[in-house]
C-alpha atoms as a PDB file:
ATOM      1  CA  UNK A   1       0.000   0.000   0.000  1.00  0.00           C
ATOM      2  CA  UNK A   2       1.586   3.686  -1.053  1.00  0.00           C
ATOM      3  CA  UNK A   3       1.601   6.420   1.124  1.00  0.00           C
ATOM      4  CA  UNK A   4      -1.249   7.951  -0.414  1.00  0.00           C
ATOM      5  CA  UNK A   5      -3.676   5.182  -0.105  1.00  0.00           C
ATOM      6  CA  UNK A   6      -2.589   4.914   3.352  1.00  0.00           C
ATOM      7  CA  UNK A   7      -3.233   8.980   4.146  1.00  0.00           C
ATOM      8  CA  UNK A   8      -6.534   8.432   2.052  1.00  0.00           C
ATOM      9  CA  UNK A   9      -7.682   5.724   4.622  1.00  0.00           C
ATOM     10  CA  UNK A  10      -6.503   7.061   7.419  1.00  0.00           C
ATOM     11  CA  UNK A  11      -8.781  10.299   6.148  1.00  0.00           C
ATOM     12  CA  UNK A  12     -11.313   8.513   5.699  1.00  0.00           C
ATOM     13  CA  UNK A  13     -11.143   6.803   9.261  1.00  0.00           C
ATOM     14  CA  UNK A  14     -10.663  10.062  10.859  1.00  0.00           C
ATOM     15  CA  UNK A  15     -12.609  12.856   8.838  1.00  0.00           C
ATOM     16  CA  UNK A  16     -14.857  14.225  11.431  1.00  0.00           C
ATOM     17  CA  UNK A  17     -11.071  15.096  13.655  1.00  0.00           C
ATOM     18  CA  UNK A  18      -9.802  16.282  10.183  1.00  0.00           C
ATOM     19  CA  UNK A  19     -12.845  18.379   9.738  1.00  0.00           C
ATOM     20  CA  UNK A  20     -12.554  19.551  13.855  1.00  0.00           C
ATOM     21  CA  UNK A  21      -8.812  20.463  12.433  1.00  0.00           C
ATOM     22  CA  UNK A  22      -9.773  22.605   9.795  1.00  0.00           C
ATOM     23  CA  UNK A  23     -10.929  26.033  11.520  1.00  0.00           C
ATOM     24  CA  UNK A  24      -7.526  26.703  13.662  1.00  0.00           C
ATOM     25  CA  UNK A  25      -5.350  25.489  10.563  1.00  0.00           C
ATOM     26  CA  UNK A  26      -7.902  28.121   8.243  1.00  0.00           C
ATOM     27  CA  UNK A  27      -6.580  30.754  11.690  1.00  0.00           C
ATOM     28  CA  UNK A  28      -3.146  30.009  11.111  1.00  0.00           C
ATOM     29  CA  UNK A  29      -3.406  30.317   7.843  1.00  0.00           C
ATOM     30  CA  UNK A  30      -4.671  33.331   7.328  1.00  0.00           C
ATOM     31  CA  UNK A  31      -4.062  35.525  10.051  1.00  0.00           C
ATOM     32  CA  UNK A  32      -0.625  33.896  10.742  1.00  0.00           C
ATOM     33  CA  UNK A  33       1.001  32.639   7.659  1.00  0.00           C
ATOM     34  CA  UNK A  34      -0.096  35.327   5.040  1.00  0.00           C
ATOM     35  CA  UNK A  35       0.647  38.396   6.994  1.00  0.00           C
ATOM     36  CA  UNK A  36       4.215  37.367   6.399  1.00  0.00           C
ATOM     37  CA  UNK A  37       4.219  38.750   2.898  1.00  0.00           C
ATOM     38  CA  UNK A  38       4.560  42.262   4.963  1.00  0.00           C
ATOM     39  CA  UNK A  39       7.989  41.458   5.947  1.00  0.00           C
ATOM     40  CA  UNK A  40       9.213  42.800   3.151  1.00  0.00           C
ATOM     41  CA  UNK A  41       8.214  46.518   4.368  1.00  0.00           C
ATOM     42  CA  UNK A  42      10.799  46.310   6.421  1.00  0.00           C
ATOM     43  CA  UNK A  43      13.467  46.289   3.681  1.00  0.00           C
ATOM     44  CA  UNK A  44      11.410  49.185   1.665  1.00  0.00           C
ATOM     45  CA  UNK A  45      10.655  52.904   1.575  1.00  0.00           C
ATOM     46  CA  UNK A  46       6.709  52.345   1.377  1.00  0.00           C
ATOM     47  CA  UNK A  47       3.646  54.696   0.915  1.00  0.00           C
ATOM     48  CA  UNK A  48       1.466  54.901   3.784  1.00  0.00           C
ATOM     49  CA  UNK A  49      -1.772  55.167   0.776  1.00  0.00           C
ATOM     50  CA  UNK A  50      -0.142  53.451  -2.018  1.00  0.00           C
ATOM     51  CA  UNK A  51      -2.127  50.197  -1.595  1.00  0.00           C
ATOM     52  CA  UNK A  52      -0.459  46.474  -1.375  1.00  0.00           C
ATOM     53  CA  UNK A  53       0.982  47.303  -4.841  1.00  0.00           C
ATOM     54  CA  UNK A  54       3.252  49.706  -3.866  1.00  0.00           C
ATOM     55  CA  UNK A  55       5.062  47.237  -1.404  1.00  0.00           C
ATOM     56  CA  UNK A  56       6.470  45.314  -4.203  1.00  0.00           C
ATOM     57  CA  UNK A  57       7.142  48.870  -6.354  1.00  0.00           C
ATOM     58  CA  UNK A  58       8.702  50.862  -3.406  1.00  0.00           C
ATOM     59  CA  UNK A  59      12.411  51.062  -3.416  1.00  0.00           C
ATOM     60  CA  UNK A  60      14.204  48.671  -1.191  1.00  0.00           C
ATOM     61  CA  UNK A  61      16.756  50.336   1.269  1.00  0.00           C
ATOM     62  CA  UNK A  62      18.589  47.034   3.194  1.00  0.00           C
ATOM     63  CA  UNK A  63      18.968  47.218   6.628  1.00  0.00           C
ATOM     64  CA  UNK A  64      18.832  51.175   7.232  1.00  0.00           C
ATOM     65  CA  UNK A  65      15.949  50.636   9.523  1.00  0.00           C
ATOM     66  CA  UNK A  66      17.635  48.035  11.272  1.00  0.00           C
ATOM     67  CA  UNK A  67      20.873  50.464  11.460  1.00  0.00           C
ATOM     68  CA  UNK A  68      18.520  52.989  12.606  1.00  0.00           C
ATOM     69  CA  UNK A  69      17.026  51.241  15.137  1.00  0.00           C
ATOM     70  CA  UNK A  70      20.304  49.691  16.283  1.00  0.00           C
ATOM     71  CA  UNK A  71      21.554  53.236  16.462  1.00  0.00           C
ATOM     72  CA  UNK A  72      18.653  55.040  18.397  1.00  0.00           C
ATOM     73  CA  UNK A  73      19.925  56.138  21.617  1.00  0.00           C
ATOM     74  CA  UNK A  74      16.255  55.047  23.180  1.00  0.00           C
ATOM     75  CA  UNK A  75      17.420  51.500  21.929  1.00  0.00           C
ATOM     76  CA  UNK A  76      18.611  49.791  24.990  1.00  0.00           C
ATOM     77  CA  UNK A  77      16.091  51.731  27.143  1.00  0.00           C
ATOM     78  CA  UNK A  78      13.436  49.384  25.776  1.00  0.00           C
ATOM     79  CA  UNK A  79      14.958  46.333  24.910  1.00  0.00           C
ATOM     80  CA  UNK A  80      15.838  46.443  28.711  1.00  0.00           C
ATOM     81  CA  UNK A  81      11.836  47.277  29.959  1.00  0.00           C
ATOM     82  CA  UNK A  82      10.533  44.550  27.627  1.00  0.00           C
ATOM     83  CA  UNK A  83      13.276  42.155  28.870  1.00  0.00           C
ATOM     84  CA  UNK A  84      13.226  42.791  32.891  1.00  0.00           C
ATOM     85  CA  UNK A  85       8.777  42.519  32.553  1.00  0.00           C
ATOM     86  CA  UNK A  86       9.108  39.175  30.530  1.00  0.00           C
ATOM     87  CA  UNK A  87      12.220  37.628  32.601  1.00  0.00           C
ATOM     88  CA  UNK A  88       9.617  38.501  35.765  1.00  0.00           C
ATOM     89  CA  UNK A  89       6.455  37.251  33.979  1.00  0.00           C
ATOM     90  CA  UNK A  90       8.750  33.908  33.688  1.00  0.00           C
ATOM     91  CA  UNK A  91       9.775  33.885  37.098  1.00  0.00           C
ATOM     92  CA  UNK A  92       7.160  34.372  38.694  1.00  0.00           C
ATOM     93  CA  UNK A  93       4.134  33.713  36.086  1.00  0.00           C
ATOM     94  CA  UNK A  94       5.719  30.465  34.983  1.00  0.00           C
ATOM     95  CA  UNK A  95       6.059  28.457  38.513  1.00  0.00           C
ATOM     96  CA  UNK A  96       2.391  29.639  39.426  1.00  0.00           C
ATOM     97  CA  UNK A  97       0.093  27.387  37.228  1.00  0.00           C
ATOM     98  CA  UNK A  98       2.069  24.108  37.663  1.00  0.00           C
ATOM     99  CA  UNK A  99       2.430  24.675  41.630  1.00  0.00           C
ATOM    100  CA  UNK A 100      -2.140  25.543  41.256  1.00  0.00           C
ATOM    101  CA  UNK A 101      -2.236  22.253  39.137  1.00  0.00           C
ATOM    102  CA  UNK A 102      -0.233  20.327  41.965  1.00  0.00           C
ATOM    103  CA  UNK A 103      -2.705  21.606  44.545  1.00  0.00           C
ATOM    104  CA  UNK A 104      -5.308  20.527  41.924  1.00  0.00           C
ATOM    105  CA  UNK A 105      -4.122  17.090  41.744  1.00  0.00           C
ATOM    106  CA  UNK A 106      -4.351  16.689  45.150  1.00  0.00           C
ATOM    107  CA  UNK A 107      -8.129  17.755  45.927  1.00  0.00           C
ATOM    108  CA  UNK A 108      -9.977  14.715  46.339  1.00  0.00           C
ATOM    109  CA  UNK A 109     -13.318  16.564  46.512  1.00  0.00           C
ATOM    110  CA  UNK A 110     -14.987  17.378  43.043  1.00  0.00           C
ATOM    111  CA  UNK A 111     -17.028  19.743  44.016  1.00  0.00           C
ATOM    112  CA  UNK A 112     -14.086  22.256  45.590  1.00  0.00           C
ATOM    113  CA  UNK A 113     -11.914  21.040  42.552  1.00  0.00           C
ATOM    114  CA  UNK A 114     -14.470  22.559  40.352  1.00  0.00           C
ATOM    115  CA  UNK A 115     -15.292  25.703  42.171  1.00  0.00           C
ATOM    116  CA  UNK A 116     -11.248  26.574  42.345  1.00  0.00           C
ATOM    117  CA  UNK A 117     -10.705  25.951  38.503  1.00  0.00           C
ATOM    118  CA  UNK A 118     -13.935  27.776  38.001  1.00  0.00           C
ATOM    119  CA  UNK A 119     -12.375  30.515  40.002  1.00  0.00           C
ATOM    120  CA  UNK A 120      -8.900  30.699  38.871  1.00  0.00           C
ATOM    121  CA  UNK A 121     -10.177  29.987  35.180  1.00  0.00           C
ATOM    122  CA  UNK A 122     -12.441  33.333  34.959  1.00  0.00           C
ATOM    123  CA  UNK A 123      -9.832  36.205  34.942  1.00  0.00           C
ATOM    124  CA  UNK A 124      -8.739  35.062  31.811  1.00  0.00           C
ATOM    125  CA  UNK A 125     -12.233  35.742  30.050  1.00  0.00           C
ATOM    126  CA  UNK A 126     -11.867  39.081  31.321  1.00  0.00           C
ATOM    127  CA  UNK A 127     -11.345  41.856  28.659  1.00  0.00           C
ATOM    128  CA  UNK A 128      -8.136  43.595  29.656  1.00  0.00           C
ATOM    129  CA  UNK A 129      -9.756  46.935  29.170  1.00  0.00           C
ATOM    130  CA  UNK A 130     -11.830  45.711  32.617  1.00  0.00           C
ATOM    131  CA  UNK A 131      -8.665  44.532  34.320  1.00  0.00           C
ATOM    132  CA  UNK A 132      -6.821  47.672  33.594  1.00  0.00           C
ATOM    133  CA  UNK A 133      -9.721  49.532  35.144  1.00  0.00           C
ATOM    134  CA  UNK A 134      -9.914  47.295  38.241  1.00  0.00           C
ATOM    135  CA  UNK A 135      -6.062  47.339  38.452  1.00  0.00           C
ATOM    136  CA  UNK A 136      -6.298  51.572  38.587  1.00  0.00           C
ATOM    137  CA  UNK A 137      -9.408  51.547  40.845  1.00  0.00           C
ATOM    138  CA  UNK A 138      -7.515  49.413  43.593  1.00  0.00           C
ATOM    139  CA  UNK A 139      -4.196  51.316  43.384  1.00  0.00           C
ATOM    140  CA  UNK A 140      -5.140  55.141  43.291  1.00  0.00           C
ATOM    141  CA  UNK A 141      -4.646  56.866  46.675  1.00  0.00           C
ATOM    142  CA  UNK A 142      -7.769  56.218  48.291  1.00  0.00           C
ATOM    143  CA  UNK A 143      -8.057  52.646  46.783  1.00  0.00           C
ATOM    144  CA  UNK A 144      -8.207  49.038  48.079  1.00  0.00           C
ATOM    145  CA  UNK A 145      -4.760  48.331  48.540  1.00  0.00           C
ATOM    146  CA  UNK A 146      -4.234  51.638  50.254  1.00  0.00           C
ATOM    147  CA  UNK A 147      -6.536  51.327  52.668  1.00  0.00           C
ATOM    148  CA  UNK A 148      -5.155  48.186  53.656  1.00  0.00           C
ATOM    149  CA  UNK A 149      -1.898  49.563  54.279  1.00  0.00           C
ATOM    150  CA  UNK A 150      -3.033  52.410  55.825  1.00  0.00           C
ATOM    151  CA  UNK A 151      -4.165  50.089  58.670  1.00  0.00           C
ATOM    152  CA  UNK A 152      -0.358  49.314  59.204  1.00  0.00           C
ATOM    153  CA  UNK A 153       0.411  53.266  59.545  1.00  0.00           C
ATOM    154  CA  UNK A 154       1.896  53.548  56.208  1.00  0.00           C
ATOM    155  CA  UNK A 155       0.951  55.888  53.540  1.00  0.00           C
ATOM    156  CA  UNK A 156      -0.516  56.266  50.362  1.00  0.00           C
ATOM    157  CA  UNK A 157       1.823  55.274  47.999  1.00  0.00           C
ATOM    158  CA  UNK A 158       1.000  55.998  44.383  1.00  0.00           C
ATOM    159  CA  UNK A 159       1.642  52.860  42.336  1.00  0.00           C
ATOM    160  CA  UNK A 160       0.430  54.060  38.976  1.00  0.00           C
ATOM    161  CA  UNK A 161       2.620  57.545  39.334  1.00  0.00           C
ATOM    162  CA  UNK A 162       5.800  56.051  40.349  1.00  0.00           C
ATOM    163  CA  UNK A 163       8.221  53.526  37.695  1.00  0.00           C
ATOM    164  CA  UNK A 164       9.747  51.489  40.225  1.00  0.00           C
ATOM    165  CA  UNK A 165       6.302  50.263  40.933  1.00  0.00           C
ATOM    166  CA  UNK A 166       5.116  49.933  37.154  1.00  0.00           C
ATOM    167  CA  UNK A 167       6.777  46.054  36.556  1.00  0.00           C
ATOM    168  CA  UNK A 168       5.224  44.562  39.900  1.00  0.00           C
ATOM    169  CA  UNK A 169       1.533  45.991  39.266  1.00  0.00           C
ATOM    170  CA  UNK A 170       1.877  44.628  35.321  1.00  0.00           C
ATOM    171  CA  UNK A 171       3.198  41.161  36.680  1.00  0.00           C
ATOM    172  CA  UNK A 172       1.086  40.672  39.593  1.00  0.00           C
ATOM    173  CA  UNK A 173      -1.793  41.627  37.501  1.00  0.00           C
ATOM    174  CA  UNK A 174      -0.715  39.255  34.474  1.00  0.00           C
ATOM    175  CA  UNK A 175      -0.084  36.392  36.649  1.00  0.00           C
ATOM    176  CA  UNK A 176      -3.502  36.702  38.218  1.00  0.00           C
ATOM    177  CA  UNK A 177      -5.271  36.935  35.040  1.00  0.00           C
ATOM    178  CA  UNK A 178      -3.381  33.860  33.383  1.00  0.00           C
ATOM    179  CA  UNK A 179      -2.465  31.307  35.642  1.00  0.00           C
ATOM    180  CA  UNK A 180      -5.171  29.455  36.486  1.00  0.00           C
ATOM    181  CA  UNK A 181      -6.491  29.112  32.659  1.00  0.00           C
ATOM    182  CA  UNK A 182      -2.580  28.297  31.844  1.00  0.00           C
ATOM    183  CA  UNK A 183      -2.495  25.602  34.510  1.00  0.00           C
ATOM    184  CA  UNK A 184      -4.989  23.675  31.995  1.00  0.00           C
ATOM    185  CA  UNK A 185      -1.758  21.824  30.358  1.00  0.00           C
ATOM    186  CA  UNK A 186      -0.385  20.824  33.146  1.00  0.00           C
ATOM    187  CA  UNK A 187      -3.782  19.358  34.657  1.00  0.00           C
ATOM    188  CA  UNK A 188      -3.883  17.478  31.383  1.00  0.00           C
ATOM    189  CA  UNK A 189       0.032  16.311  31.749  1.00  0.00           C
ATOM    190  CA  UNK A 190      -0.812  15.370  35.397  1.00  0.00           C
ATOM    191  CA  UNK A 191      -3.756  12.698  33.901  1.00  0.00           C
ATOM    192  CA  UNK A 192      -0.984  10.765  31.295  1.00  0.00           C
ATOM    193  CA  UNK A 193       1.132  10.177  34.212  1.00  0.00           C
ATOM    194  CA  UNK A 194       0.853   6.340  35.244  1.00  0.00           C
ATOM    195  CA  UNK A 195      -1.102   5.419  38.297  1.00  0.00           C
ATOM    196  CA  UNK A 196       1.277   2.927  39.387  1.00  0.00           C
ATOM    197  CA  UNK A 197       4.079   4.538  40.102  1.00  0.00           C
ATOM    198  CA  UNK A 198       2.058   6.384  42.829  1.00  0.00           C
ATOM    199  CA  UNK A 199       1.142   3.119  43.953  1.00  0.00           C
ATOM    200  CA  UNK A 200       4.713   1.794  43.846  1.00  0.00           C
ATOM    201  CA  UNK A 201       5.932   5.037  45.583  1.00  0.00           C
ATOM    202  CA  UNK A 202       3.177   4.650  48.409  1.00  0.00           C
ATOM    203  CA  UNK A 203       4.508   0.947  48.803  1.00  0.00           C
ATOM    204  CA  UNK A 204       7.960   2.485  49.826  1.00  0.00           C
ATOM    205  CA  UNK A 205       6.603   4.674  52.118  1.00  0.00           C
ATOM    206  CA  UNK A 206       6.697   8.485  49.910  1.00  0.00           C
ATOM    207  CA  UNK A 207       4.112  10.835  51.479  1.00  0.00           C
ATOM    208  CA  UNK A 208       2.599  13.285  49.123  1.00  0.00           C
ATOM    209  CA  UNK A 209       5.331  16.091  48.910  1.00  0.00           C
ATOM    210  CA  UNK A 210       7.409  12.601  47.669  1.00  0.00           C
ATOM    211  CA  UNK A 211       5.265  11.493  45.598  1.00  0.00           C
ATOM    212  CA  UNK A 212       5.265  14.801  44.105  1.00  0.00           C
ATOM    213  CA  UNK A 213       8.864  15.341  43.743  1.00  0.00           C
ATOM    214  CA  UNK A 214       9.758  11.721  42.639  1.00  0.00           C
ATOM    215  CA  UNK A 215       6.486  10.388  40.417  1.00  0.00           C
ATOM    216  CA  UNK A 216       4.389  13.936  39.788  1.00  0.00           C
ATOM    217  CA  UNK A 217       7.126  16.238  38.386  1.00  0.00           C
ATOM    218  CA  UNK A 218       9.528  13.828  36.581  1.00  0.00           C
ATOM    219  CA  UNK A 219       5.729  12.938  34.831  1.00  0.00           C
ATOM    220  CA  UNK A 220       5.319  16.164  33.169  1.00  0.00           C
ATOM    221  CA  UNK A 221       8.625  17.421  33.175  1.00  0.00           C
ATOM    222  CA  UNK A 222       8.464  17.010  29.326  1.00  0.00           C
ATOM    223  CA  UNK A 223       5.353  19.038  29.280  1.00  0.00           C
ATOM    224  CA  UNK A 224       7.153  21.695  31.547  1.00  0.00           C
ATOM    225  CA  UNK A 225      10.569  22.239  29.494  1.00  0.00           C
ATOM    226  CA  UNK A 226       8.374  22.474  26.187  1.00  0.00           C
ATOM    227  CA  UNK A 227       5.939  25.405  27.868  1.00  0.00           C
ATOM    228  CA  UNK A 228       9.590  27.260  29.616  1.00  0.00           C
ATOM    229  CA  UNK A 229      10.969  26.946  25.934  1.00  0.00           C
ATOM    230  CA  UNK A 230       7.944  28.570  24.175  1.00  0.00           C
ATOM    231  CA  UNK A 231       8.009  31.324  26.638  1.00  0.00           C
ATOM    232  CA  UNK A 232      11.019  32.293  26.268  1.00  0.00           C
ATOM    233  CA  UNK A 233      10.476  32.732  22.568  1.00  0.00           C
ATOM    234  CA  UNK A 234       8.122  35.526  24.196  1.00  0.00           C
ATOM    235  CA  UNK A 235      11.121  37.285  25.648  1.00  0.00           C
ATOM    236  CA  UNK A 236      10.555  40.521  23.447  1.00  0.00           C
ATOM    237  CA  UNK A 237       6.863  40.213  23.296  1.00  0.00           C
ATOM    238  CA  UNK A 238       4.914  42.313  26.394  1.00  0.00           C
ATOM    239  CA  UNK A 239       1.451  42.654  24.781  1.00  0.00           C
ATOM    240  CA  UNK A 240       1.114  46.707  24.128  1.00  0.00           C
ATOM    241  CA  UNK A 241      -2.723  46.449  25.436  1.00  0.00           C
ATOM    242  CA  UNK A 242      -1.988  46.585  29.155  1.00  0.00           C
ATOM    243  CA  UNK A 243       0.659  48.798  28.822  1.00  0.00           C
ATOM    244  CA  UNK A 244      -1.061  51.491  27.102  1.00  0.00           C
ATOM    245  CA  UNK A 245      -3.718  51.397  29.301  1.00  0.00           C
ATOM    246  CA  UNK A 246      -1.757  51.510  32.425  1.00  0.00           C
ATOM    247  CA  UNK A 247       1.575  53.877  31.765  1.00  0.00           C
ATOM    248  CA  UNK A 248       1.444  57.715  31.628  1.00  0.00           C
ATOM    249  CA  UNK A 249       4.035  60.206  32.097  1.00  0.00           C
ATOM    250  CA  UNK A 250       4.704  59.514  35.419  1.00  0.00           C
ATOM    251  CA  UNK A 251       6.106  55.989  35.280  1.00  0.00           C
ATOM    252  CA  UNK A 252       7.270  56.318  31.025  1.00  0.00           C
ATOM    253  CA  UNK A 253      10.695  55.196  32.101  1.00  0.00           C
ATOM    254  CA  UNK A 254      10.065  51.901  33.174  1.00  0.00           C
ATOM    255  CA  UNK A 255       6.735  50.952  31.336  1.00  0.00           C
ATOM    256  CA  UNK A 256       7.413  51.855  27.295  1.00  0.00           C
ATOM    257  CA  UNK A 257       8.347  48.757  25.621  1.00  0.00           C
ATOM    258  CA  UNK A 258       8.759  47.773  22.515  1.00  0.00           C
ATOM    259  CA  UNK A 259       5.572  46.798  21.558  1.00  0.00           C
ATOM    260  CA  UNK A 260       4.362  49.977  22.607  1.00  0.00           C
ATOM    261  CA  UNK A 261       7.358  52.262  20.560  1.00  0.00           C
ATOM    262  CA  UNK A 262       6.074  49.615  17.462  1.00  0.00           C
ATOM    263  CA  UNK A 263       2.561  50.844  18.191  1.00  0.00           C
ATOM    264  CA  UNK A 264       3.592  54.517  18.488  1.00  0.00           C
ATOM    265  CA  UNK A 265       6.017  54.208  15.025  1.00  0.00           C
ATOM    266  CA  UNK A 266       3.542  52.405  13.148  1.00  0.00           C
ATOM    267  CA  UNK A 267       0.311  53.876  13.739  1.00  0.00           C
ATOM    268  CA  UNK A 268       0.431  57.227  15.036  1.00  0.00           C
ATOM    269  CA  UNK A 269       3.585  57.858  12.924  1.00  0.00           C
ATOM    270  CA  UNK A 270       2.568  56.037  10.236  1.00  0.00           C
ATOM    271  CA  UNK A 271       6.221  55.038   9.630  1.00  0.00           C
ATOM    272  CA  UNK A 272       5.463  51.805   8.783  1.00  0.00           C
ATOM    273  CA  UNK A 273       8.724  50.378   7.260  1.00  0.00           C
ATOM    274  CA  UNK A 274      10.556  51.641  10.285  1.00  0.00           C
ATOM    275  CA  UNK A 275       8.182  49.912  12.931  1.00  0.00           C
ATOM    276  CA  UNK A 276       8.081  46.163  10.771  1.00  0.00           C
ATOM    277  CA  UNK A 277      11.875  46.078  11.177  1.00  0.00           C
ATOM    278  CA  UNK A 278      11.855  47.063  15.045  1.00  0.00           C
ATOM    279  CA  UNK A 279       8.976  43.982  15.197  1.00  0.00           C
ATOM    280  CA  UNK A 280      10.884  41.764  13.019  1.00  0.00           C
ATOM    281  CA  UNK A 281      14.042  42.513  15.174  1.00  0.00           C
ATOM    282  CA  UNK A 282      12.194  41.378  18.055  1.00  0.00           C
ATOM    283  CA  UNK A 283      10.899  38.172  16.472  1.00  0.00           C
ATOM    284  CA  UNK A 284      14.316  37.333  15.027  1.00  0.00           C
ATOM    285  CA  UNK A 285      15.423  37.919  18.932  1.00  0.00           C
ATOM    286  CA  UNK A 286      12.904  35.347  20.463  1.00  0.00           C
ATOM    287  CA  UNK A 287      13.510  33.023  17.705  1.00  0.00           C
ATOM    288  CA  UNK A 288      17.360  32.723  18.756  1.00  0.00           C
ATOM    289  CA  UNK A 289      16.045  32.125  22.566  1.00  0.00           C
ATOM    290  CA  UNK A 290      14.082  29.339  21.527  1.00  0.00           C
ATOM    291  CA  UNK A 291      16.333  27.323  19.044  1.00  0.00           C
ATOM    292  CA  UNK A 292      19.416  28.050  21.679  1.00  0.00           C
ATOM    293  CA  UNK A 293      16.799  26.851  24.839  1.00  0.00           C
ATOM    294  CA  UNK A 294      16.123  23.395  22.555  1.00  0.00           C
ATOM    295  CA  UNK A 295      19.438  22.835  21.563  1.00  0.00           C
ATOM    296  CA  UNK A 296      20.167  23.020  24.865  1.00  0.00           C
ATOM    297  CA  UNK A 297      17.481  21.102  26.304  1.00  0.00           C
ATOM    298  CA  UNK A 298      18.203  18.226  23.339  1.00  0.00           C
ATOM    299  CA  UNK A 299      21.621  18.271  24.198  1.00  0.00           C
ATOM    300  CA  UNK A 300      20.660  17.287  27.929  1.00  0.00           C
ATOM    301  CA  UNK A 301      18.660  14.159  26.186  1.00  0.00           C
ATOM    302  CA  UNK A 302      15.398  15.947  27.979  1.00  0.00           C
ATOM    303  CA  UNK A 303      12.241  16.904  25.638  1.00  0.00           C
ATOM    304  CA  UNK A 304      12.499  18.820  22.826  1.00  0.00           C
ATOM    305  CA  UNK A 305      10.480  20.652  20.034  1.00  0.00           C
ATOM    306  CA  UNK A 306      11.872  19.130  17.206  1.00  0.00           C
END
């Protein structure tokens, strides 16, 4: 039997998952794959109005926007906000949904295990426009959060007027919006993982932390190094929606990121060519991070993406 007849009976055995398949791959395709043609602004001298046709008829300048980029004094300003946001979105963001599905795993009652996914799971279906405006409503002066620490005799402090304070609202924020609905993988990890090695630990006497350490996390440790790998092909991506809704003048020196100069470059400057390269800079950035975090992780003989 060729390989066609065998991918035309395997179709045929499996259309309704091919069919279930066909939507996100239609996504991808579209809003994913064919946007790429636009890289090619970045090696052009477009017209903002000159339709997709003057892409391919504007004259092609290299790598001056790159150069230019390189060379902008406000460079390392913002590769080092998007980097210090994302490095503590890792450190902290990352550890949080495996340690919730660990507690998960242990909650015997169904009822409480629902009502804490249920509960953890809902801040991510909030728009970010509403968690922004929550986030400002707790922290101005006469807020939530400083009326709880006016109990312990200190002061207002203004979180949203004050950059050293910018990073740990966005984080803390972040985190609480996205680990519980991120903790979902690792819930499904935690069901491959063989019930008799809990059995043969409980034989040998392991309590739960034990079990944990010894059966539990060497279980989806594959699952683990494949999620800390993709993230860190987000190390130049912070999402520009929070941040523009939360930075102002007062705390512009640790909160403008990338994503938000793009924003600024591209659309309210309409220098389009310019903001593509500073975009593709950053992609070309994460992509390094994630083929040097596999090689490394393959080289270790742990799980890798390819």
């Amino acid at each position: 039997m060729s390989a066609m007849q065998r991918w035309k009976r395997a179709f045929r055995r499996d259309k309704y998952l091919y069919l279930m398949f066909l939507p996100p791959l239609l996504y991808y395709i579209l809003f994913h794959y064919l946007p790429m043609y636009g890289i090619i602004i970045a090696f052009k001298n477009i017209k903002v109005f000159g339709g997709l046709g003057s892409i391919l008829r504007a004259r092609s300048v290299g790598i001056k926007y790159f150069q230019m980029y390189l060379a902008d004094p406000y460079f390392w300003k913002l590769v080092r906000n998007t980097i210090l946001i994302r490095v503590y979105e890792i450190l902290f963001g990352f550890p949080a949904p495996i340690v919730l599905a660990l507690l998960l795993n242990e909650v015997k009652n169904r009822l409480f295990h629902r009502s804490i996914q249920s509960v953890t799971y809902l801040p991510h279906f909030i728009s970010t426009v509403v968690i922004c405006g929550m986030v400002t409503t707790f922290l101005v002066s006469d807020g939530l959060v400083n009326d709880i620490i006016a109990a312990f005799g200190i002061g207002p402090i203004q979180f949203l007027a004050r950059p050293e304070w910018f990073r740990t609202v966005y984080v803390v924020s972040s985190v609480w919006q996205n680990f519980g609905w991120e903790s979902i993988i690792f819930l499904a990890a935690l069901a491959a993982v063989d019930m008799e090695l809990y059995e043969a630990a409980r034989m040998d006497g392991a309590g739960r932390f034990r079990q944990a350490v010894h059966v539990t996390l060497p279980g989806i440790a594959p699952t683990i190094i494949i999620v800390f790998i993709l993230n860190l092909g987000r190390i130049m991506n912070v999402g520009y929606q929070k941040i523009l809704l939360l930075y102002n003048g007062a705390n512009y020196e640790t909160s403008d990121v990338i994503a938000t100069y793009v924003y600024r470059r591209g659309l309210i400057d309409s220098d389009f060519s310019y903001a593509t390269a500073v975009g593709l800079f950053s992609t070309l950035i994460g992509l390094v991070f994630v083929v040097g975090a596999n090689r490394i992780s393959r080289s270790f003989g742990e799980t890798s993406l390819w």
